[in-house]
N, C-alpha and C. Protein backbone atom coordinates (compact mmCIF):
# COMPACT_ATOMS: atom_id res chain seq x y z
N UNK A 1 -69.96 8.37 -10.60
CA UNK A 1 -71.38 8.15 -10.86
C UNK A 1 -72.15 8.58 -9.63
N UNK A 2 -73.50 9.25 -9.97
CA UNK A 2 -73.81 9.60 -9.06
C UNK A 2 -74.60 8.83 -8.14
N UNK A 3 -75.07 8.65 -6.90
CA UNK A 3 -75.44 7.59 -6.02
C UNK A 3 -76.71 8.24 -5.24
N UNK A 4 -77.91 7.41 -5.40
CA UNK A 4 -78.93 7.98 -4.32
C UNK A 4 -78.94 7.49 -3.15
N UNK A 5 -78.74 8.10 -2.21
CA UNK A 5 -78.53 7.80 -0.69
C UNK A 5 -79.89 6.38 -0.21
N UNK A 6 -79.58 5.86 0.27
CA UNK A 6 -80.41 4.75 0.71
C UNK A 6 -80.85 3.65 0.03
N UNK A 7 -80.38 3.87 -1.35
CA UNK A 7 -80.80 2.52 -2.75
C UNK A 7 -79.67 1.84 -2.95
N UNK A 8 -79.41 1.01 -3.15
CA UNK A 8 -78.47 0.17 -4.39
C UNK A 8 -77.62 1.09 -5.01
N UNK A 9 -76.84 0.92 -5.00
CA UNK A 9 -76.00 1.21 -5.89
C UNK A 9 -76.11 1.59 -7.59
N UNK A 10 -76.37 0.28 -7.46
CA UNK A 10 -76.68 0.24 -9.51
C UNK A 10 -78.31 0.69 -9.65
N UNK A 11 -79.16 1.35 -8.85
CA UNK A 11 -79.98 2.25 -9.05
C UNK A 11 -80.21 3.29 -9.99
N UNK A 12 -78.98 3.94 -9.58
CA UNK A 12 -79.12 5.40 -10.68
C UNK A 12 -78.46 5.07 -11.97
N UNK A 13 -77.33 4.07 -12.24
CA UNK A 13 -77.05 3.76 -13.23
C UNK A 13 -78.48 3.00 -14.30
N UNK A 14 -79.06 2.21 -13.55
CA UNK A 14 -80.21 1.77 -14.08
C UNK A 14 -81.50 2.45 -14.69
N UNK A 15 -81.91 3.92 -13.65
CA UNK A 15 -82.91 4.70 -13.72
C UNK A 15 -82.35 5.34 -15.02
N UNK A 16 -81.27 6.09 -15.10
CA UNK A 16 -81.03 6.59 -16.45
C UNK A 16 -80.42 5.78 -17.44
N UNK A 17 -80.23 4.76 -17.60
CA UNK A 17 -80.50 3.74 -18.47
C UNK A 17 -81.79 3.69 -19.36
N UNK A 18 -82.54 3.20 -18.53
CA UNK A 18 -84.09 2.97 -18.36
C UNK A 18 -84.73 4.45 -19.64
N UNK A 19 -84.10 5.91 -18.89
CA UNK A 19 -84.60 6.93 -19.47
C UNK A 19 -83.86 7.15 -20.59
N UNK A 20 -82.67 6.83 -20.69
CA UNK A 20 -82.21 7.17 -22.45
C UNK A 20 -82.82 6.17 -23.21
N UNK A 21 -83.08 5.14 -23.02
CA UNK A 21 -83.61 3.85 -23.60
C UNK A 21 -85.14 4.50 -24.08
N UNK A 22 -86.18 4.51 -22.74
CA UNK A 22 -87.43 5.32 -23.36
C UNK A 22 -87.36 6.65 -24.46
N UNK A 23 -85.94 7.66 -23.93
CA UNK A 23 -86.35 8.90 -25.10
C UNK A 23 -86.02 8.42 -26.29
N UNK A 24 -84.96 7.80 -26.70
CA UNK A 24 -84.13 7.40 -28.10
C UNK A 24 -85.19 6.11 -28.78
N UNK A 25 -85.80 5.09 -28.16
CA UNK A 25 -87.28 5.15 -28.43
C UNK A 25 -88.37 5.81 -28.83
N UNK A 26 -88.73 6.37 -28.00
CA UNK A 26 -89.88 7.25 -28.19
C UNK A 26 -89.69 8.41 -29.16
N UNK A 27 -88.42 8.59 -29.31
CA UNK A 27 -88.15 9.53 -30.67
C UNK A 27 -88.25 8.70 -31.90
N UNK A 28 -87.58 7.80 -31.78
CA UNK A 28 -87.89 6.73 -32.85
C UNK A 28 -89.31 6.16 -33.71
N UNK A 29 -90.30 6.06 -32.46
CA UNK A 29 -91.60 6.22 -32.63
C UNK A 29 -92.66 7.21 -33.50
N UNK A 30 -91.62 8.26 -32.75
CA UNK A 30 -92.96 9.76 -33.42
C UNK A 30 -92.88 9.85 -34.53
N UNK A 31 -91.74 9.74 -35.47
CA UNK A 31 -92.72 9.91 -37.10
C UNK A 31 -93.78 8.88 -37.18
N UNK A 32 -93.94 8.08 -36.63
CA UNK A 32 -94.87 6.97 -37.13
C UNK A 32 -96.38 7.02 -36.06
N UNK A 33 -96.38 7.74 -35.21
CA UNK A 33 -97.11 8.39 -34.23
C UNK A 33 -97.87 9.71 -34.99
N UNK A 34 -97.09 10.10 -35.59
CA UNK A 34 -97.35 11.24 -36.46
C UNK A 34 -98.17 11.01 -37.43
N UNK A 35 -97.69 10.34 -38.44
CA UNK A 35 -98.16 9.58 -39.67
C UNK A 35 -99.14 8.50 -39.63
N UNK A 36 -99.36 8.23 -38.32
CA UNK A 36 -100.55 6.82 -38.21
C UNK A 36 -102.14 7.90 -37.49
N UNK A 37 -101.46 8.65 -36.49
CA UNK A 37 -102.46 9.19 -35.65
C UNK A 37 -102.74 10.42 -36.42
N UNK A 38 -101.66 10.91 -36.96
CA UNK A 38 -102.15 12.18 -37.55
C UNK A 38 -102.43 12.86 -38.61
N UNK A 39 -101.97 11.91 -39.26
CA UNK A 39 -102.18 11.95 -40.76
C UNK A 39 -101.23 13.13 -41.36
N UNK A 40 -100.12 13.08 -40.57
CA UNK A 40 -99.09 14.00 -41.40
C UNK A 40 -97.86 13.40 -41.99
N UNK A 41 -97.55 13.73 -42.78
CA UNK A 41 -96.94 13.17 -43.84
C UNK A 41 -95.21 12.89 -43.69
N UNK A 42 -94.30 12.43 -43.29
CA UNK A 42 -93.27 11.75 -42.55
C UNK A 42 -92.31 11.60 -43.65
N UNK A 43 -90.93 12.05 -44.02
CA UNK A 43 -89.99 11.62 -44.93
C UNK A 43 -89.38 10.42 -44.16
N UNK A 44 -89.27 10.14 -42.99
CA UNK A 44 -88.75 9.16 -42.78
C UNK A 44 -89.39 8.65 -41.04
N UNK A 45 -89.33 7.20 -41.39
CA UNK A 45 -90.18 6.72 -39.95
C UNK A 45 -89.42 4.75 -40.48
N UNK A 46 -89.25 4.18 -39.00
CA UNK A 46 -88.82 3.24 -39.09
C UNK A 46 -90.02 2.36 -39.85
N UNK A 47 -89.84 0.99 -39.92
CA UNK A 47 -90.53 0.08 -40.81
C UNK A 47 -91.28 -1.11 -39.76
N UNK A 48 -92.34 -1.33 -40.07
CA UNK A 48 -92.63 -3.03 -39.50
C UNK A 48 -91.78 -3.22 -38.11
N UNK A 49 -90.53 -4.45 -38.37
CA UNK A 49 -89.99 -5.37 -37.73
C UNK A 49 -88.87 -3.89 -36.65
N UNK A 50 -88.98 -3.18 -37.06
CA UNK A 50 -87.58 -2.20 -36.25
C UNK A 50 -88.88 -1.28 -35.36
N UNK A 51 -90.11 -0.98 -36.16
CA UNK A 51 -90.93 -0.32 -34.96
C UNK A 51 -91.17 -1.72 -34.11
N UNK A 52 -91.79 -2.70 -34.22
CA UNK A 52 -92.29 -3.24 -33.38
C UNK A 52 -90.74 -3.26 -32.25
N UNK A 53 -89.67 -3.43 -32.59
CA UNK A 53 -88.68 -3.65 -31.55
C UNK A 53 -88.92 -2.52 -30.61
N UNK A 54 -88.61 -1.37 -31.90
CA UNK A 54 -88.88 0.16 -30.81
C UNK A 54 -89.91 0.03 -29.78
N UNK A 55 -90.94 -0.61 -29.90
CA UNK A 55 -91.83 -0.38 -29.34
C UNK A 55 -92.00 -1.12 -28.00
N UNK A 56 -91.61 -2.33 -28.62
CA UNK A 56 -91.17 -3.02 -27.34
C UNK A 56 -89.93 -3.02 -26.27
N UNK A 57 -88.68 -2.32 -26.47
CA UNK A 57 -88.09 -1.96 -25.87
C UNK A 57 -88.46 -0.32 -24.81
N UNK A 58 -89.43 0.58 -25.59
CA UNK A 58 -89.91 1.37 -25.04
C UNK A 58 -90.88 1.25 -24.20
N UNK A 59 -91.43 0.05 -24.50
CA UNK A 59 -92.61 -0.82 -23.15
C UNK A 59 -91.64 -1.39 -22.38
N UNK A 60 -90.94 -2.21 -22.39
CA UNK A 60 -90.48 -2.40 -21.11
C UNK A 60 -89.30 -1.44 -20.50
N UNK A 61 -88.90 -0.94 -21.26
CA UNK A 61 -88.03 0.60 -20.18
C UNK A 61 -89.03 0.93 -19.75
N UNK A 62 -90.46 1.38 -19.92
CA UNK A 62 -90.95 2.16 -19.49
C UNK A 62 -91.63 1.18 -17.50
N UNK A 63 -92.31 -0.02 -18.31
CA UNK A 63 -92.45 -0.91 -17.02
C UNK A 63 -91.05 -0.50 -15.82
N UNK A 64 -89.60 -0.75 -16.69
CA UNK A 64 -89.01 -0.78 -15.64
C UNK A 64 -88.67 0.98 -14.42
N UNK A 65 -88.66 1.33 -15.39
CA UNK A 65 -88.93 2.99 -15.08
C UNK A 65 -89.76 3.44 -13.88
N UNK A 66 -91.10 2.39 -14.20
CA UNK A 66 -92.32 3.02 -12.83
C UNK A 66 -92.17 2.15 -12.10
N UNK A 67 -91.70 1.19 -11.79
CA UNK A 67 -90.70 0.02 -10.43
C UNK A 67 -89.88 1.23 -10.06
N UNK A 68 -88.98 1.91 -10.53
CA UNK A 68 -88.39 2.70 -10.26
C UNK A 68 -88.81 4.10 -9.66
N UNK A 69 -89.65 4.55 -10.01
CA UNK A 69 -89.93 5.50 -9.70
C UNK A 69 -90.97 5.24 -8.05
N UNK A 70 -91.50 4.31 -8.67
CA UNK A 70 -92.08 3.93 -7.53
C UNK A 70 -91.12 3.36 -5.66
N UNK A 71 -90.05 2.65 -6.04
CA UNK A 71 -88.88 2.78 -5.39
C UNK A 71 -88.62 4.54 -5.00
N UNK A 72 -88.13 5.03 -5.38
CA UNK A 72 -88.02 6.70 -5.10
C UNK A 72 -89.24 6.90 -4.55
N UNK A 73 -90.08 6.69 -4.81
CA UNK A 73 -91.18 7.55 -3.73
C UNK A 73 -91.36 7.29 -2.47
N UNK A 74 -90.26 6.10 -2.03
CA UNK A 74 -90.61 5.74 -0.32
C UNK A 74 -89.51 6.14 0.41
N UNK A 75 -88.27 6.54 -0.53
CA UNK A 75 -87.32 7.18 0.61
C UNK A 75 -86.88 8.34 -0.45
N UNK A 76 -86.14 8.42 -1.92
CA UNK A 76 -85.90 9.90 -2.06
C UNK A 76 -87.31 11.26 -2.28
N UNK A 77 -87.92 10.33 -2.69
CA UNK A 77 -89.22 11.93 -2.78
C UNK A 77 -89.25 12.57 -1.35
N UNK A 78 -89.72 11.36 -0.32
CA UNK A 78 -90.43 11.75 1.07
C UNK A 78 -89.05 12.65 1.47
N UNK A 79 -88.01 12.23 1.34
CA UNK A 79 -86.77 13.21 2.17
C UNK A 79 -86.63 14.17 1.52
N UNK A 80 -86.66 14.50 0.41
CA UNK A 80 -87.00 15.55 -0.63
C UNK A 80 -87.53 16.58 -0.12
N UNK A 81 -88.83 15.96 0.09
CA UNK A 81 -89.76 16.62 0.28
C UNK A 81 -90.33 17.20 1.45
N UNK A 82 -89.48 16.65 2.82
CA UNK A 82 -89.19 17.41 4.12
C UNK A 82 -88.23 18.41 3.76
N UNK A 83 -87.22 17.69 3.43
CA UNK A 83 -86.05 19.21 3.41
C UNK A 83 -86.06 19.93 2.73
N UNK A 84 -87.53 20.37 1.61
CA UNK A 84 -87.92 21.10 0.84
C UNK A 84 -87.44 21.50 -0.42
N UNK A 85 -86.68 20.18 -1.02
CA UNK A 85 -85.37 20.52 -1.89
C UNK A 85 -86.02 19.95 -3.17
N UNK A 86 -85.80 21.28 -4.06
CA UNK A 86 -86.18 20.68 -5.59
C UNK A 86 -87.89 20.36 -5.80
N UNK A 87 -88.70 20.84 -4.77
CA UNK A 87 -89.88 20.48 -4.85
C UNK A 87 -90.72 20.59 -6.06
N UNK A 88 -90.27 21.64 -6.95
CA UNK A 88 -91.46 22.20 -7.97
C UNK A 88 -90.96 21.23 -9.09
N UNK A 89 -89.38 20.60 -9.65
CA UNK A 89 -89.51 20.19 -9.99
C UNK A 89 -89.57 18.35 -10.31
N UNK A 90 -89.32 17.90 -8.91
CA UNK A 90 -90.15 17.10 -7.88
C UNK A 90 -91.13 16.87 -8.54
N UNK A 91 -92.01 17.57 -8.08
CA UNK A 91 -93.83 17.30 -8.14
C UNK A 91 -93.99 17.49 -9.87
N UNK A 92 -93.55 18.18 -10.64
CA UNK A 92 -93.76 18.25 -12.07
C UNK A 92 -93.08 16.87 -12.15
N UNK A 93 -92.29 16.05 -11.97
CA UNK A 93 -91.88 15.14 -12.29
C UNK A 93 -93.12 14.11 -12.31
N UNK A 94 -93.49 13.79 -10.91
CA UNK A 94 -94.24 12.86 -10.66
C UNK A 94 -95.36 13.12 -11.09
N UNK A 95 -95.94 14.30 -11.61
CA UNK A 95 -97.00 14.93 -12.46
C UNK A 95 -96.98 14.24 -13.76
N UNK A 96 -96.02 14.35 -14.19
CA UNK A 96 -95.72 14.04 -15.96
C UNK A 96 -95.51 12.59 -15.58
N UNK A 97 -95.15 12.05 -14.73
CA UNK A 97 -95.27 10.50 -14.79
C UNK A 97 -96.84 9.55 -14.82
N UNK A 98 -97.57 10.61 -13.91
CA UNK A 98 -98.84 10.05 -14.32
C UNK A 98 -99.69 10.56 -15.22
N UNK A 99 -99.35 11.79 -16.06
CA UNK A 99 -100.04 11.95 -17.18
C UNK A 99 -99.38 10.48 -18.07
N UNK A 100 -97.97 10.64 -18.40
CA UNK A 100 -97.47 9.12 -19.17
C UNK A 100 -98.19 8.01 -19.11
N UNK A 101 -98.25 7.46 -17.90
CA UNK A 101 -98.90 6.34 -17.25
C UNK A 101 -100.27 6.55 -17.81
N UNK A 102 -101.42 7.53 -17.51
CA UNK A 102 -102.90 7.37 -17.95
C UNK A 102 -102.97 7.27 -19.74
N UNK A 103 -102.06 8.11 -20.44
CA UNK A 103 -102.26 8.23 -21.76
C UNK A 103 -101.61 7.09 -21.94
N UNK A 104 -100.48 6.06 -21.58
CA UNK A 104 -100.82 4.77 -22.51
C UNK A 104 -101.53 4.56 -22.08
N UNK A 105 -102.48 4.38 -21.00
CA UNK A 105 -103.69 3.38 -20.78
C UNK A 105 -104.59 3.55 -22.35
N UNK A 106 -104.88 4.81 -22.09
CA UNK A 106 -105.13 5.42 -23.58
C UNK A 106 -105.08 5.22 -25.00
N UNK A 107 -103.30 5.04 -25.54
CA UNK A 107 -103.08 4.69 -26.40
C UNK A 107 -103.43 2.73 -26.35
N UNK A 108 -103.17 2.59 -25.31
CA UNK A 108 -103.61 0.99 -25.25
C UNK A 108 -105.12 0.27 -25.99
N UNK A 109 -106.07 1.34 -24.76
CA UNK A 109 -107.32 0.79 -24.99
C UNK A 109 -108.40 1.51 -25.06
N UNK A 110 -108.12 2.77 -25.75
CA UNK A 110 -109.23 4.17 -26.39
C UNK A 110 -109.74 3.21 -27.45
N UNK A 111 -110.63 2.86 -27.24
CA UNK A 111 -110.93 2.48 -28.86
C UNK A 111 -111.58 3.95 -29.52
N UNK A 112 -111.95 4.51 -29.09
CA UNK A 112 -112.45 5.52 -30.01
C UNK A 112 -111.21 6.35 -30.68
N UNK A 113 -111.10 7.09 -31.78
CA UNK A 113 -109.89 7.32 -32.31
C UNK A 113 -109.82 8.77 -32.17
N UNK A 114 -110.58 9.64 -31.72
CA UNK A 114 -110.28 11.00 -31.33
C UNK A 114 -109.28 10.73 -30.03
N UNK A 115 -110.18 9.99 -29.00
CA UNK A 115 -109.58 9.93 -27.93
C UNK A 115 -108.30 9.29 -27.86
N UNK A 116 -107.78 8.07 -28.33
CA UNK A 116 -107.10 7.48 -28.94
C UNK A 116 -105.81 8.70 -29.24
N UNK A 117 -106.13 9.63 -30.06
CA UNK A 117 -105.15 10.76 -30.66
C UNK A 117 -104.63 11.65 -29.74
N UNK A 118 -105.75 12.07 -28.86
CA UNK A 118 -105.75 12.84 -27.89
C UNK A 118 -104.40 12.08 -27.04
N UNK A 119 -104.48 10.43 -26.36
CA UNK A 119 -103.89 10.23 -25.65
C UNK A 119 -102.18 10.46 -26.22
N UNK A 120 -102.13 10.04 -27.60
CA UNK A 120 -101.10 9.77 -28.13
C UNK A 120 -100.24 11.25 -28.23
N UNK A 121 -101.18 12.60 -28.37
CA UNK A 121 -100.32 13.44 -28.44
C UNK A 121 -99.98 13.89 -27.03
N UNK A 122 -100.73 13.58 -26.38
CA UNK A 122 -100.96 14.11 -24.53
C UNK A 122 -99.34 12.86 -24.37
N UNK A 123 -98.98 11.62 -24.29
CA UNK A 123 -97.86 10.98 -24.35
C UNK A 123 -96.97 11.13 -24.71
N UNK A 124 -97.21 12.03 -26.04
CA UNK A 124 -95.35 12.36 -26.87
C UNK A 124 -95.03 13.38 -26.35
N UNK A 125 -96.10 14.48 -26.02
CA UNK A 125 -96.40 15.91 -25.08
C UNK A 125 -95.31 15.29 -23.56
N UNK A 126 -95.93 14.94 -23.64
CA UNK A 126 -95.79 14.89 -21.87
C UNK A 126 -94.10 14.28 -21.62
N UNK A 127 -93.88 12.80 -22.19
CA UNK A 127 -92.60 12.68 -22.44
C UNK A 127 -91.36 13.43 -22.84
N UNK A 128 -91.43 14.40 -24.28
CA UNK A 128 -90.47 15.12 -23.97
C UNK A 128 -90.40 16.17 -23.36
N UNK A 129 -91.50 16.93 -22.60
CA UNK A 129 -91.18 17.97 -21.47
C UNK A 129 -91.01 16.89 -20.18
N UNK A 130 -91.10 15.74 -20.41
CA UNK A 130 -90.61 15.28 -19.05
C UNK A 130 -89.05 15.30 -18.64
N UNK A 131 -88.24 14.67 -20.09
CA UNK A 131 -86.69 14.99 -20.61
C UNK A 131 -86.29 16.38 -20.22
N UNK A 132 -86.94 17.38 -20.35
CA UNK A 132 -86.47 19.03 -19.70
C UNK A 132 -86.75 18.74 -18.51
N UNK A 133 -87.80 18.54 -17.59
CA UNK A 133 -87.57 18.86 -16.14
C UNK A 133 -86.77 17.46 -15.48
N UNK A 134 -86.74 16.33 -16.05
CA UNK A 134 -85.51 15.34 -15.49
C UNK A 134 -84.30 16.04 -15.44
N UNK A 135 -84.05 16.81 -16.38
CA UNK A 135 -82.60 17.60 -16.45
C UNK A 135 -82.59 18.71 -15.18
N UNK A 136 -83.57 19.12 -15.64
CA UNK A 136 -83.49 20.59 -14.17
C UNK A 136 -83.74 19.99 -13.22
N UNK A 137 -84.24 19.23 -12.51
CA UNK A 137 -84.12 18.43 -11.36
C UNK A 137 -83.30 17.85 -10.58
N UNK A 138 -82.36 17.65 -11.69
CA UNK A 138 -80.91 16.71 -11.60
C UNK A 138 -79.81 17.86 -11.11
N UNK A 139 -80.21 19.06 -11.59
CA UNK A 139 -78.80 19.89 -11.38
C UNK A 139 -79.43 20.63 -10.08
């Protein structure tokens, strides 16, 4: 398993925890993201009592995720980011973390429903190109 220099141990086991938990979620979500915000038409999307779980397990991976990430930004980004390693996709990382972060604010408390839509596709957007550059980052 792989180990980030200066954390805990059960760190990186946790951080990608955390991230299969949010994608296999958040996939779970989008037909019904689809079909609520967008009015497109869904052969299949979970129900009631199994979204609300989804949803709540994808809220708190995600809480635990930016503890995490936030952890990484005081010793692996900064060393990162002297020894110039991985920077572009580095900074796209922490890019797409705060687009995530502003669009739920968004999906939270847009009351207006354009904007509202806007955030929701800018969130499903942003999440799974976040899944591609977590990968290229990693290798």
């Amino acid at each position: 398993m792989k180990r980030l220099a200066g954390y805990p141990h059960w760190l990186f086991p946790a951080l990608m925890s955390s991230m299969v938990c949010i994608f296999f979620t958040g996939i779970a979500l989008l037909p019904s993201m689809l079909e609520m915000r967008l009015d497109i038409d869904m052969s299949w999307r979970i129900e009631g009592g199994a979204r609300l779980l989804a949803a709540a397990g994808h809220c708190a991976a995600g809480f635990l995720l930016v503890g995490m990430v936030g952890a990484l930004l005081a010793i692996h980004v900064r060393i990162g980011w002297r020894r110039q390693l991985n920077r572009t996709s580095g900074a796209s990382l922490l890019v797409l973390v705060m687009i995530l972060l502003m669009s739920t604010l968004g999906i939270y408390y847009l009351g207006d429903e354009l904007l509202s839509r806007v955030s929701s596709v800018t969130h499903s957007s942003a999440g799974l190109l976040s899944v591609m550059v977590a990968v290229w980052h990693s290798i």
